[in-house]
N, C-alpha and C. Protein backbone atom coordinates (compact mmCIF):
# COMPACT_ATOMS: atom_id res chain seq x y z
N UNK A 1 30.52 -17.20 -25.82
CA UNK A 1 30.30 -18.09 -26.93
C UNK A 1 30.51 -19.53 -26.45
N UNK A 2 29.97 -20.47 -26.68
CA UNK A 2 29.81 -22.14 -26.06
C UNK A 2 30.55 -22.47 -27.55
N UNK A 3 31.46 -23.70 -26.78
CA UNK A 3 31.78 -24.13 -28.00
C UNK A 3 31.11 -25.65 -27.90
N UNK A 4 30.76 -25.85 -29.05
CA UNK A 4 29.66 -27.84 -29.13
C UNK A 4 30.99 -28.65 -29.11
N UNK A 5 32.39 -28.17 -29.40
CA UNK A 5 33.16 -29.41 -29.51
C UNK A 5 33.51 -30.06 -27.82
N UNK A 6 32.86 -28.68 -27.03
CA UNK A 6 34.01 -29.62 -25.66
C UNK A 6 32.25 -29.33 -24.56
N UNK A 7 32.28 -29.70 -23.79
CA UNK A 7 31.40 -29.67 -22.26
C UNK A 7 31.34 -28.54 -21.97
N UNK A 8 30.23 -27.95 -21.84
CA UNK A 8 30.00 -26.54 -21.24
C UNK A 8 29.98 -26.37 -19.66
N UNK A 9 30.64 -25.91 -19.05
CA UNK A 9 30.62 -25.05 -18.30
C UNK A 9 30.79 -23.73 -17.92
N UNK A 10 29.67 -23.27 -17.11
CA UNK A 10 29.28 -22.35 -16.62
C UNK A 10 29.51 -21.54 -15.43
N UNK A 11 30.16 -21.00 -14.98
CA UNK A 11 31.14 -20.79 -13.73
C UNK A 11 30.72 -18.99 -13.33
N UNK A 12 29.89 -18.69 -12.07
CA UNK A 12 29.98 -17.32 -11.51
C UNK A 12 30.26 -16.77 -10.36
N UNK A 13 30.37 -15.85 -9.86
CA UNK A 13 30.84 -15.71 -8.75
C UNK A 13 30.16 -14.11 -8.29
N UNK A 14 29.92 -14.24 -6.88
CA UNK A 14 28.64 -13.11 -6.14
C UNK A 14 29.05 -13.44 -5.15
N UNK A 15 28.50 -12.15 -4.52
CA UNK A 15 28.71 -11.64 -2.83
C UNK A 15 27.22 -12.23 -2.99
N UNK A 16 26.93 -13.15 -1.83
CA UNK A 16 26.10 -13.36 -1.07
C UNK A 16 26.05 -13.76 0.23
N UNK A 17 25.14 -12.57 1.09
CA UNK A 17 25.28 -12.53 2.43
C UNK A 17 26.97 -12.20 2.52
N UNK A 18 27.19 -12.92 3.50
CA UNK A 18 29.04 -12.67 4.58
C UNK A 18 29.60 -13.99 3.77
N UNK A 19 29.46 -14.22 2.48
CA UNK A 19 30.24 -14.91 1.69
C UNK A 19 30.49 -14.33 -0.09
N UNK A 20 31.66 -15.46 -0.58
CA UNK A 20 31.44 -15.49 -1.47
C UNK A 20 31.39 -16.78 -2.39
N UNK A 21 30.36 -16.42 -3.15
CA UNK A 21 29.85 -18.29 -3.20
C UNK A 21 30.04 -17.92 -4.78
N UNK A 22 30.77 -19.61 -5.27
CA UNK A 22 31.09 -19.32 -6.96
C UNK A 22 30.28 -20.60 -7.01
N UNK A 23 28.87 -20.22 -8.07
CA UNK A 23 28.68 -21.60 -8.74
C UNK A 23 28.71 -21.76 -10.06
N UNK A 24 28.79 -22.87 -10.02
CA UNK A 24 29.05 -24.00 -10.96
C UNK A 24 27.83 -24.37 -12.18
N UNK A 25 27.75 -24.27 -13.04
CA UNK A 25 26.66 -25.44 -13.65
C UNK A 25 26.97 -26.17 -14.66
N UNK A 26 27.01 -27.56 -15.18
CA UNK A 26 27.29 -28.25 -16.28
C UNK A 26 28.72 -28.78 -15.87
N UNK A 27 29.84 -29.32 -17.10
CA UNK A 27 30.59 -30.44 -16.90
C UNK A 27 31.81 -30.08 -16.41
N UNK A 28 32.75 -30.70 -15.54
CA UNK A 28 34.16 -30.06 -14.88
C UNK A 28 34.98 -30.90 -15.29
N UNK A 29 35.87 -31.08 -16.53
CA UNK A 29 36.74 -31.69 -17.04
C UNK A 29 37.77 -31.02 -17.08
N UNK A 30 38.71 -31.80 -17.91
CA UNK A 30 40.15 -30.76 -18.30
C UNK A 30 40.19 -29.88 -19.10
N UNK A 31 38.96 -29.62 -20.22
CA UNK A 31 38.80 -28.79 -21.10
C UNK A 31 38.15 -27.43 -20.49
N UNK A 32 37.24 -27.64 -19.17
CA UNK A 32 36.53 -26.74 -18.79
C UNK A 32 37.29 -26.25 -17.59
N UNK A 33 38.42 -27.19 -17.24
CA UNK A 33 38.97 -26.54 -15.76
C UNK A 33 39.45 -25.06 -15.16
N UNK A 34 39.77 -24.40 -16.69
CA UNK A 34 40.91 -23.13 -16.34
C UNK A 34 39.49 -22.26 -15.85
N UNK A 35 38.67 -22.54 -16.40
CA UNK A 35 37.83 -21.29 -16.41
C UNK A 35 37.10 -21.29 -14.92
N UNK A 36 37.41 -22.69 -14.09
CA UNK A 36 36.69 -22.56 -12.80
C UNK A 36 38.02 -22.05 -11.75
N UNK A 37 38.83 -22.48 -12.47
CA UNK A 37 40.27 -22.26 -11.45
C UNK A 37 39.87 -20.59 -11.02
N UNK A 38 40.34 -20.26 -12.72
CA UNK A 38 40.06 -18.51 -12.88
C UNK A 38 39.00 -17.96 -11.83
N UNK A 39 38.05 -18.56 -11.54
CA UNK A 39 37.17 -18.01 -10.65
C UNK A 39 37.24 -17.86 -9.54
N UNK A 40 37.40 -19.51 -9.02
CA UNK A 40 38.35 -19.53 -7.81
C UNK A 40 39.58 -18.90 -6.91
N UNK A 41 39.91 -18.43 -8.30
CA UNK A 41 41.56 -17.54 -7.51
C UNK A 41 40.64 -16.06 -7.29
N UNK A 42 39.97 -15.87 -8.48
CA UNK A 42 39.56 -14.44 -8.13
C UNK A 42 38.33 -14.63 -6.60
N UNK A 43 37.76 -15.39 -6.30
CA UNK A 43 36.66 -15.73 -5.27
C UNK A 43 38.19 -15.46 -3.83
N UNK A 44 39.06 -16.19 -3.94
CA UNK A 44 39.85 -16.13 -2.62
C UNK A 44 40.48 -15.09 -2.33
N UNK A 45 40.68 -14.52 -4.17
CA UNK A 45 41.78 -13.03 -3.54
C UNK A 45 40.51 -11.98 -2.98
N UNK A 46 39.38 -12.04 -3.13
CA UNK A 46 38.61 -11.27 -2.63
C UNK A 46 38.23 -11.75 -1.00
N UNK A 47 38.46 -12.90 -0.45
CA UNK A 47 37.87 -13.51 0.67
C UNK A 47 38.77 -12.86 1.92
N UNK A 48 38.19 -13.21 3.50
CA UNK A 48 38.52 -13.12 4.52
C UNK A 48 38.79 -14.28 5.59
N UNK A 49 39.11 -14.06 6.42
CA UNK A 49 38.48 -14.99 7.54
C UNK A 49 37.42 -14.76 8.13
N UNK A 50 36.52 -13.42 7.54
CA UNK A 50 34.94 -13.67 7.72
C UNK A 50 34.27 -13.41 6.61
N UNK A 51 34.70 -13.14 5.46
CA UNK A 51 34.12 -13.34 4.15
C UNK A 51 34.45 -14.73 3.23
N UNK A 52 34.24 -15.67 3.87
CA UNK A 52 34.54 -16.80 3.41
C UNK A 52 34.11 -17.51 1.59
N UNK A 53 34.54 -18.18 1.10
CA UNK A 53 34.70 -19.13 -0.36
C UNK A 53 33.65 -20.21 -0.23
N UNK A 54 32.21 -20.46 -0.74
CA UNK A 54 31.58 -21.27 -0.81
C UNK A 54 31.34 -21.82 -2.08
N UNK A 55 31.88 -22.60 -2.83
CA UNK A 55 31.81 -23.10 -4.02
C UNK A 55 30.44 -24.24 -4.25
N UNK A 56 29.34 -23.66 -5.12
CA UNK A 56 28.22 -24.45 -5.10
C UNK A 56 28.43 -25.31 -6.73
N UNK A 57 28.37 -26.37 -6.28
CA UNK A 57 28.30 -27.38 -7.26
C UNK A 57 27.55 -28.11 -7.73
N UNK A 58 25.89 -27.72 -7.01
CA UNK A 58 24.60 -28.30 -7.24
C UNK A 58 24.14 -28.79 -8.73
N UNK A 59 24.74 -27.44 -9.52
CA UNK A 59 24.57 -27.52 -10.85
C UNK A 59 25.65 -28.70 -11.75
N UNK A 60 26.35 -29.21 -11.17
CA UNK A 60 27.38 -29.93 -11.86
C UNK A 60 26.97 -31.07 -12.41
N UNK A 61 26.86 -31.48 -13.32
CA UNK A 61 26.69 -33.02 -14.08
C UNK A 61 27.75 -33.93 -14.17
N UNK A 62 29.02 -33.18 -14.55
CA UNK A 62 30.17 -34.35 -14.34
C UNK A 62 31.15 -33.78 -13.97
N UNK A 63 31.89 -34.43 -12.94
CA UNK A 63 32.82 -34.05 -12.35
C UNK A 63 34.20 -34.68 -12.15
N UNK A 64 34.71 -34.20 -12.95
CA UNK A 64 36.17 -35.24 -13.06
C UNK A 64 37.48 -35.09 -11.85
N UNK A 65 38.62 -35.74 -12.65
CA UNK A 65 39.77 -35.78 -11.20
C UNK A 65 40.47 -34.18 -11.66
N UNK A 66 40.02 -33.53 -12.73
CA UNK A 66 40.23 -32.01 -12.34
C UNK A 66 39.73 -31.04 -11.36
N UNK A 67 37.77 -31.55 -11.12
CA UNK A 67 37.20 -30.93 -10.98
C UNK A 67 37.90 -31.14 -8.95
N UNK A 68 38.37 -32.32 -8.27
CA UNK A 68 39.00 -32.89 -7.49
C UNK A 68 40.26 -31.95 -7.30
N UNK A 69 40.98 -32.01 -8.12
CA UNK A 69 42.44 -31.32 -8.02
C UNK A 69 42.40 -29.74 -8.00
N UNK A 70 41.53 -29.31 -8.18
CA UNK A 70 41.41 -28.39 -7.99
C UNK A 70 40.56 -27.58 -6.77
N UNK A 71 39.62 -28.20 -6.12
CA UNK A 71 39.19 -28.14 -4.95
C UNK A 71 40.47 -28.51 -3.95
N UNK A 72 40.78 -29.70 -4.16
CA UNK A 72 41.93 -29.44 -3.30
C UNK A 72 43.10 -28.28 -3.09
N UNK A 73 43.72 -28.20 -4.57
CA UNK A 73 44.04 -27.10 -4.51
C UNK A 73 43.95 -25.73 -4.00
N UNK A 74 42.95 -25.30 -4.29
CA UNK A 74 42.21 -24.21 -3.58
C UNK A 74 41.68 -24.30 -2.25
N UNK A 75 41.97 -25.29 -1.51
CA UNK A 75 41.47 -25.69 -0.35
C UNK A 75 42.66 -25.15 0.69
N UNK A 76 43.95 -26.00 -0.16
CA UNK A 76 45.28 -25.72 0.19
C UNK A 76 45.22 -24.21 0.77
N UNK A 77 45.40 -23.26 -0.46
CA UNK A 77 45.45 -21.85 -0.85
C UNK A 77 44.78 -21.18 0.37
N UNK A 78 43.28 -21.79 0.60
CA UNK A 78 42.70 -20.77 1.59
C UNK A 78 43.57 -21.04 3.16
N UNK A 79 43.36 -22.20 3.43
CA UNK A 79 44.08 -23.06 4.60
C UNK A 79 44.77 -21.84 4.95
N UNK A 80 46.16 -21.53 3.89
CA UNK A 80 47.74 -20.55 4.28
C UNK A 80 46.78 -19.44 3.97
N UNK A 81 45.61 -18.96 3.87
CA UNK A 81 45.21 -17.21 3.94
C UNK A 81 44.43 -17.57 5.23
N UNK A 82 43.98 -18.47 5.78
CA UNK A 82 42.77 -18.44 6.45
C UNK A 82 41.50 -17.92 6.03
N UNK A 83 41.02 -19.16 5.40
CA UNK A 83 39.98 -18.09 4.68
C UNK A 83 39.07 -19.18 4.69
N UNK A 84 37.84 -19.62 5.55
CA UNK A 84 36.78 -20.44 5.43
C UNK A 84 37.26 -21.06 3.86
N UNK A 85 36.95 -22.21 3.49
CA UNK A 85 36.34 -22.90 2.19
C UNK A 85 35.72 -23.97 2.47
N UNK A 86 34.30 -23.37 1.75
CA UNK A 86 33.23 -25.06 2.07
C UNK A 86 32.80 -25.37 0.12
N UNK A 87 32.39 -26.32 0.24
CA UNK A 87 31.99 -26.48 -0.53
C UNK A 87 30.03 -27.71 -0.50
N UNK A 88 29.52 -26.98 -1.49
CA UNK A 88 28.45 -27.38 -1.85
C UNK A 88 27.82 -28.64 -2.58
N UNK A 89 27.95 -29.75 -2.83
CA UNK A 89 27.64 -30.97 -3.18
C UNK A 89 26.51 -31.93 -3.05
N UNK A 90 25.45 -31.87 -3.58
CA UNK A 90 24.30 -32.56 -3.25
C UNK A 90 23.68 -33.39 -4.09
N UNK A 91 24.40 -33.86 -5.20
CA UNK A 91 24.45 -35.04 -6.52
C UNK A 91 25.57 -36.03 -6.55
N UNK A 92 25.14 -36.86 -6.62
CA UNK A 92 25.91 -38.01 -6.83
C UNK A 92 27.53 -38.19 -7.54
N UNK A 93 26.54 -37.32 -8.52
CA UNK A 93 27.74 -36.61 -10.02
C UNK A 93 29.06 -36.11 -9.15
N UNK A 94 28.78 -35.15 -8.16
CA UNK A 94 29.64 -34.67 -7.58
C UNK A 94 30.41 -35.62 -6.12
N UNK A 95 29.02 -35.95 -5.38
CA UNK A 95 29.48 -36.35 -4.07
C UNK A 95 29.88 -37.54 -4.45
N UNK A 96 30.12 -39.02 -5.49
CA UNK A 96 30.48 -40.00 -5.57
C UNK A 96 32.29 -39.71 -5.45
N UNK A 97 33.08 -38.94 -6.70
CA UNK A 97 34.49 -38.45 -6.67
C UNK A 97 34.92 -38.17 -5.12
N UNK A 98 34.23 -37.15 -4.75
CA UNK A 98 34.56 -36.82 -3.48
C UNK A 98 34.96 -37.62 -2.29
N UNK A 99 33.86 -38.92 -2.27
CA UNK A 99 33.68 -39.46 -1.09
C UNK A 99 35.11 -40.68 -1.49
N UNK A 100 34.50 -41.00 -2.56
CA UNK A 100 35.99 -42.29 -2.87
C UNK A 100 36.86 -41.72 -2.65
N UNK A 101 37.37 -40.53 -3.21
CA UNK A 101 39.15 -40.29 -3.14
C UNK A 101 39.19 -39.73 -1.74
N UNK A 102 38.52 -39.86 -0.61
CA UNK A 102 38.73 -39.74 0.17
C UNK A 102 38.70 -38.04 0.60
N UNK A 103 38.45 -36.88 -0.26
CA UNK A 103 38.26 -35.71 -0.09
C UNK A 103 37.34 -35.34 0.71
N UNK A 104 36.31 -36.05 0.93
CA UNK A 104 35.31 -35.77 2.33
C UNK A 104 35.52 -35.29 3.44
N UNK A 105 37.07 -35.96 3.91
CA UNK A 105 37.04 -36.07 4.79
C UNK A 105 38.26 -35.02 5.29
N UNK A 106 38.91 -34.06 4.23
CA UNK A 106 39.47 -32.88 3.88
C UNK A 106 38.69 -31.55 3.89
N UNK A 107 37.88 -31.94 2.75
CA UNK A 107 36.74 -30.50 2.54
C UNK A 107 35.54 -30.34 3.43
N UNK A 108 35.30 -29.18 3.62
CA UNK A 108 34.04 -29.12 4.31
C UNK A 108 33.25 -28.97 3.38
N UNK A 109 32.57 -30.67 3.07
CA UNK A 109 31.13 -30.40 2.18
C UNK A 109 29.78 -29.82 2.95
N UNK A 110 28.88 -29.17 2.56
CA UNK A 110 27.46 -29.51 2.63
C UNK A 110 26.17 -29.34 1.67
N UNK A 111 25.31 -30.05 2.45
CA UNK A 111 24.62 -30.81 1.34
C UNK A 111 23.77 -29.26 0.48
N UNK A 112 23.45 -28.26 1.32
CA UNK A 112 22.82 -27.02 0.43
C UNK A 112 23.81 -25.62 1.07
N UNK A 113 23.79 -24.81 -0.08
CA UNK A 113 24.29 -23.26 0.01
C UNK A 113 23.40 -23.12 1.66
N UNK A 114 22.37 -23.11 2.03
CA UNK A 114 22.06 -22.24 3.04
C UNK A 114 23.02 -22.34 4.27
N UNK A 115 23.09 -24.13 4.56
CA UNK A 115 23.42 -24.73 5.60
C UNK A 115 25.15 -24.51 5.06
N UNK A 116 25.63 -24.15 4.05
CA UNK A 116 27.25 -23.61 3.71
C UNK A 116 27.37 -22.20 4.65
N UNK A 117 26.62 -21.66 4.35
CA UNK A 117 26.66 -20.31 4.68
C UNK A 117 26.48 -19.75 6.26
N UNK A 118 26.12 -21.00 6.68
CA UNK A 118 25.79 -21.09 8.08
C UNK A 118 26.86 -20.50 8.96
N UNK A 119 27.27 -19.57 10.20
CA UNK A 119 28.49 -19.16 10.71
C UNK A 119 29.09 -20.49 11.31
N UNK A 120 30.26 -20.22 11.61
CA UNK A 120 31.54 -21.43 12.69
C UNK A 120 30.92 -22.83 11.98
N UNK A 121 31.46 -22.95 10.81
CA UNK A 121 31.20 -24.77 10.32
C UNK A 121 32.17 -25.19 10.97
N UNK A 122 32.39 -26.63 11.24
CA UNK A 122 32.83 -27.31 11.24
C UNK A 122 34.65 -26.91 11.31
N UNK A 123 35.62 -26.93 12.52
CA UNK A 123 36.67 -27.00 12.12
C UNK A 123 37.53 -27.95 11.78
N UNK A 124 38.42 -28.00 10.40
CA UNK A 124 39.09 -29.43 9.71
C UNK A 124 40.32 -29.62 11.01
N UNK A 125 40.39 -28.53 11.65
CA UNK A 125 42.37 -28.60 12.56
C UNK A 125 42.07 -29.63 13.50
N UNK A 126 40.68 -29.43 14.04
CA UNK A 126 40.84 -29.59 15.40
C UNK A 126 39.92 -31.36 15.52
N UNK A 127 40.57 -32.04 16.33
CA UNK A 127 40.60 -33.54 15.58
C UNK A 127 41.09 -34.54 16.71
């Protein structure tokens, strides 16, 4: 059931390929946050260090300092399981938050699911 008083979001989560990718569509505020968290925890307790967390955010229109705190968060989380987390960002909506607060340069963005899904991205340790 959508409720008209608050921002809809839309939040799922699928095995695709040697991942598991949760997307996103519509607004990531504080009203809509629990329900992406919720996904998120369930996306990692299912993950590996070769079934990795790809969170696609293509669909996102607005993205607030929840939608932020909580990527980090969950970024944290996989880090202590070892568990790949990339994330998906290819709108403004999304990649503007990101790049200012400096999360860029934390998360492994990329710009489409395919090139997410790609094996050995990018390691954040090694520097």
């Amino acid at each position: 059931m959508t409720n008209t008083l608050t921002s809809p979001l839309h939040v799922q989560r699928e095995v695709e390929g040697l991942a598991i990718v949760v997307r996103a569509t519509g607004e990531l505020d504080q009203s809509t946050a629990p329900a992406f968290r919720a996904e998120l925890r369930s996306a990692l307790a299912m993950a590996t260090s070769s079934l990795p967390v790809v969170v696609d955010l293509t669909g996102v229109t607005y993205f607030g300092s929840m939608g932020l705190n909580e990527l980090l968060a969950h970024q944290r989380l996989a880090d202590e399981a070892g568990v790949p987390f990339r994330i998906v960002a290819a709108h403004r909506a999304v990649l503007r938050p990101v790049e200012v607060s400096g999360l860029d340069q934390v998360l492994d963005v990329h710009p489409d699911v395919e090139r997410a899904l790609l094996p050995r991205q990018r390691d954040r340790s090694a520097g």
